[in-house]
C-alpha atoms as a PDB file:
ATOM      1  CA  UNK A   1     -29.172 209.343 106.211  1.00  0.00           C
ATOM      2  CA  UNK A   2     -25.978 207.145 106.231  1.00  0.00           C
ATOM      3  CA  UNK A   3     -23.744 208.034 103.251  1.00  0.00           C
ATOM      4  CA  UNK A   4     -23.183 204.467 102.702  1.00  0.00           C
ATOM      5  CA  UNK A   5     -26.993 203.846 102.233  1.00  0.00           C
ATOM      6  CA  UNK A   6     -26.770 207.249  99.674  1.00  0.00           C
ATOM      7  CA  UNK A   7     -23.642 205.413  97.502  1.00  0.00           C
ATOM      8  CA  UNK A   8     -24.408 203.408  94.441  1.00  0.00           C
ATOM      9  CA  UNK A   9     -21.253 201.567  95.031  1.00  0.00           C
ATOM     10  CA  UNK A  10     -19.767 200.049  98.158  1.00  0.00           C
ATOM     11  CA  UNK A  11     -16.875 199.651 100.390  1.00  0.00           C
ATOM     12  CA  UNK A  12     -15.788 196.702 102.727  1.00  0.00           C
ATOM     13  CA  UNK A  13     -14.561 197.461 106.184  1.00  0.00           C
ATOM     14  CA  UNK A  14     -11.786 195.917 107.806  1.00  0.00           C
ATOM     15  CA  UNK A  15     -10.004 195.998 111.527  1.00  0.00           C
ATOM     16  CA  UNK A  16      -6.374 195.702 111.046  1.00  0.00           C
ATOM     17  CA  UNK A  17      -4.284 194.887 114.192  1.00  0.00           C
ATOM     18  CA  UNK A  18      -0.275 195.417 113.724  1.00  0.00           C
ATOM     19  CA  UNK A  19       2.231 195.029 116.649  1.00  0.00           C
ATOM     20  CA  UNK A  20       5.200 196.172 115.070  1.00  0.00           C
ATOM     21  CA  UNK A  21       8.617 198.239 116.694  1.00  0.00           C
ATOM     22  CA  UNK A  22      10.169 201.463 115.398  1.00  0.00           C
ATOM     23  CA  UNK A  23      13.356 203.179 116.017  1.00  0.00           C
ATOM     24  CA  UNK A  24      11.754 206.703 117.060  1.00  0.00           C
ATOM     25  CA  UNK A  25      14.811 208.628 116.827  1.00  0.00           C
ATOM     26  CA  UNK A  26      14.956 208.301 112.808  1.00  0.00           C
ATOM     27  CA  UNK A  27      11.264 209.260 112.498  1.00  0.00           C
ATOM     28  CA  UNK A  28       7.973 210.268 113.728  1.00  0.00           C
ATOM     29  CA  UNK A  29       5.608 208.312 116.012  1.00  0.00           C
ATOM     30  CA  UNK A  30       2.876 206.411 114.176  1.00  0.00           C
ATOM     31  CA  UNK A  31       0.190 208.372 115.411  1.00  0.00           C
ATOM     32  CA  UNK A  32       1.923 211.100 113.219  1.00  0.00           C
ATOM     33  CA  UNK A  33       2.406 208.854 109.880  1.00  0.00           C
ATOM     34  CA  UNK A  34      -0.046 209.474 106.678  1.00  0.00           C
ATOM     35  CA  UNK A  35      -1.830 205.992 107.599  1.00  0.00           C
ATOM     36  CA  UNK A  36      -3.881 206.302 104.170  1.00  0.00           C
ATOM     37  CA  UNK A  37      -0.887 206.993 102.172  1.00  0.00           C
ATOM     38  CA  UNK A  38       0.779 204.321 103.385  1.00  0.00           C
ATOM     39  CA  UNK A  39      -1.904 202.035 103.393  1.00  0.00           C
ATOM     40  CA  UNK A  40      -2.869 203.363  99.267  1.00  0.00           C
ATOM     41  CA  UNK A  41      -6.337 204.166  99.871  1.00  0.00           C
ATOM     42  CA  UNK A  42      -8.029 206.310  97.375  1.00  0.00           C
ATOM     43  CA  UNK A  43     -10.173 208.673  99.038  1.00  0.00           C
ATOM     44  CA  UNK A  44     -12.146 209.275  95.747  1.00  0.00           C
ATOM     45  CA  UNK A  45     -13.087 205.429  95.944  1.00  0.00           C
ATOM     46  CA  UNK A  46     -14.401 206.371  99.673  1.00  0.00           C
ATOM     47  CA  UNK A  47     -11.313 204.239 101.008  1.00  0.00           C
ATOM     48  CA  UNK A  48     -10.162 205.836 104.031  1.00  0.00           C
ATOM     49  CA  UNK A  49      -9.226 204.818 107.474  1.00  0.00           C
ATOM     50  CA  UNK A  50     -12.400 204.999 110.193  1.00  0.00           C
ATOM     51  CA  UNK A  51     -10.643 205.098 113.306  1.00  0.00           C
ATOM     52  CA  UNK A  52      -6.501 205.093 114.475  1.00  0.00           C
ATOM     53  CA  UNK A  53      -5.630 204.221 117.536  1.00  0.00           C
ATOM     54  CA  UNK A  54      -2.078 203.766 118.790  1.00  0.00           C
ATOM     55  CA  UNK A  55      -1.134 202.555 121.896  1.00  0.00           C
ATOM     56  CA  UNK A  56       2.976 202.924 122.969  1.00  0.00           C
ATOM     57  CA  UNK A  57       3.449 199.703 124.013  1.00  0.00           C
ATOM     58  CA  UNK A  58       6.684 201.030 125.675  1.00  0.00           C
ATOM     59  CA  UNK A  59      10.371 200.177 124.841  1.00  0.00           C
ATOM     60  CA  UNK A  60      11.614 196.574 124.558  1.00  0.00           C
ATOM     61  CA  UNK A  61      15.211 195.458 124.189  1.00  0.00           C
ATOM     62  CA  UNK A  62      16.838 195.365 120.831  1.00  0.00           C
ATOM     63  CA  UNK A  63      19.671 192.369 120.003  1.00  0.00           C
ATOM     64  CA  UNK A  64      21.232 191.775 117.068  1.00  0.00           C
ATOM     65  CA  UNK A  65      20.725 188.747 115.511  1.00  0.00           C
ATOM     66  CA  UNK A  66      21.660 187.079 112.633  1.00  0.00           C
ATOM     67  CA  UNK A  67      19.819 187.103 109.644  1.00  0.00           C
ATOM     68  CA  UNK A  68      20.936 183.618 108.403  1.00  0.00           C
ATOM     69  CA  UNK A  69      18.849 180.687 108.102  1.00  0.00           C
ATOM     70  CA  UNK A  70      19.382 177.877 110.161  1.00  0.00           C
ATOM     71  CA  UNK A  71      20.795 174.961 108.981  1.00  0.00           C
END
């Protein structure tokens, strides 16, 4: 029997999609991060995440820019 189906209370499902770019040398890869931590789910509350897939896009140049708004 589904768990879901044996809960009196329920949970909403989501699919999150983040591009994002880390400096790897000052920590570890995502695939290593506490995604539940991060993301506060309460396991208790039967929050938790389903699936994690992450896909190394590869590196990409890095420039500095300025941080100022245009005017």
């Amino acid at each position: 029997m589904d768990s879901q189906l044996q809960s009196s209370t329920k949970v909403a499902r989501y699919r999150v999609t983040i591009d994002f770019t880390v400096d790897n040398t000052n920590c570890n890869t995502p695939s290593n991060w506490n995604w539940n931590k991060l993301l506060e789910l309460s396991d208790k509350n039967g929050e938790r995440v389903k699936s994690l897939y992450v896909e190394n896009l590869g590196e990409i140049a890095n420039t500095k820019c300025s941080t100022k708004e245009a005017i």
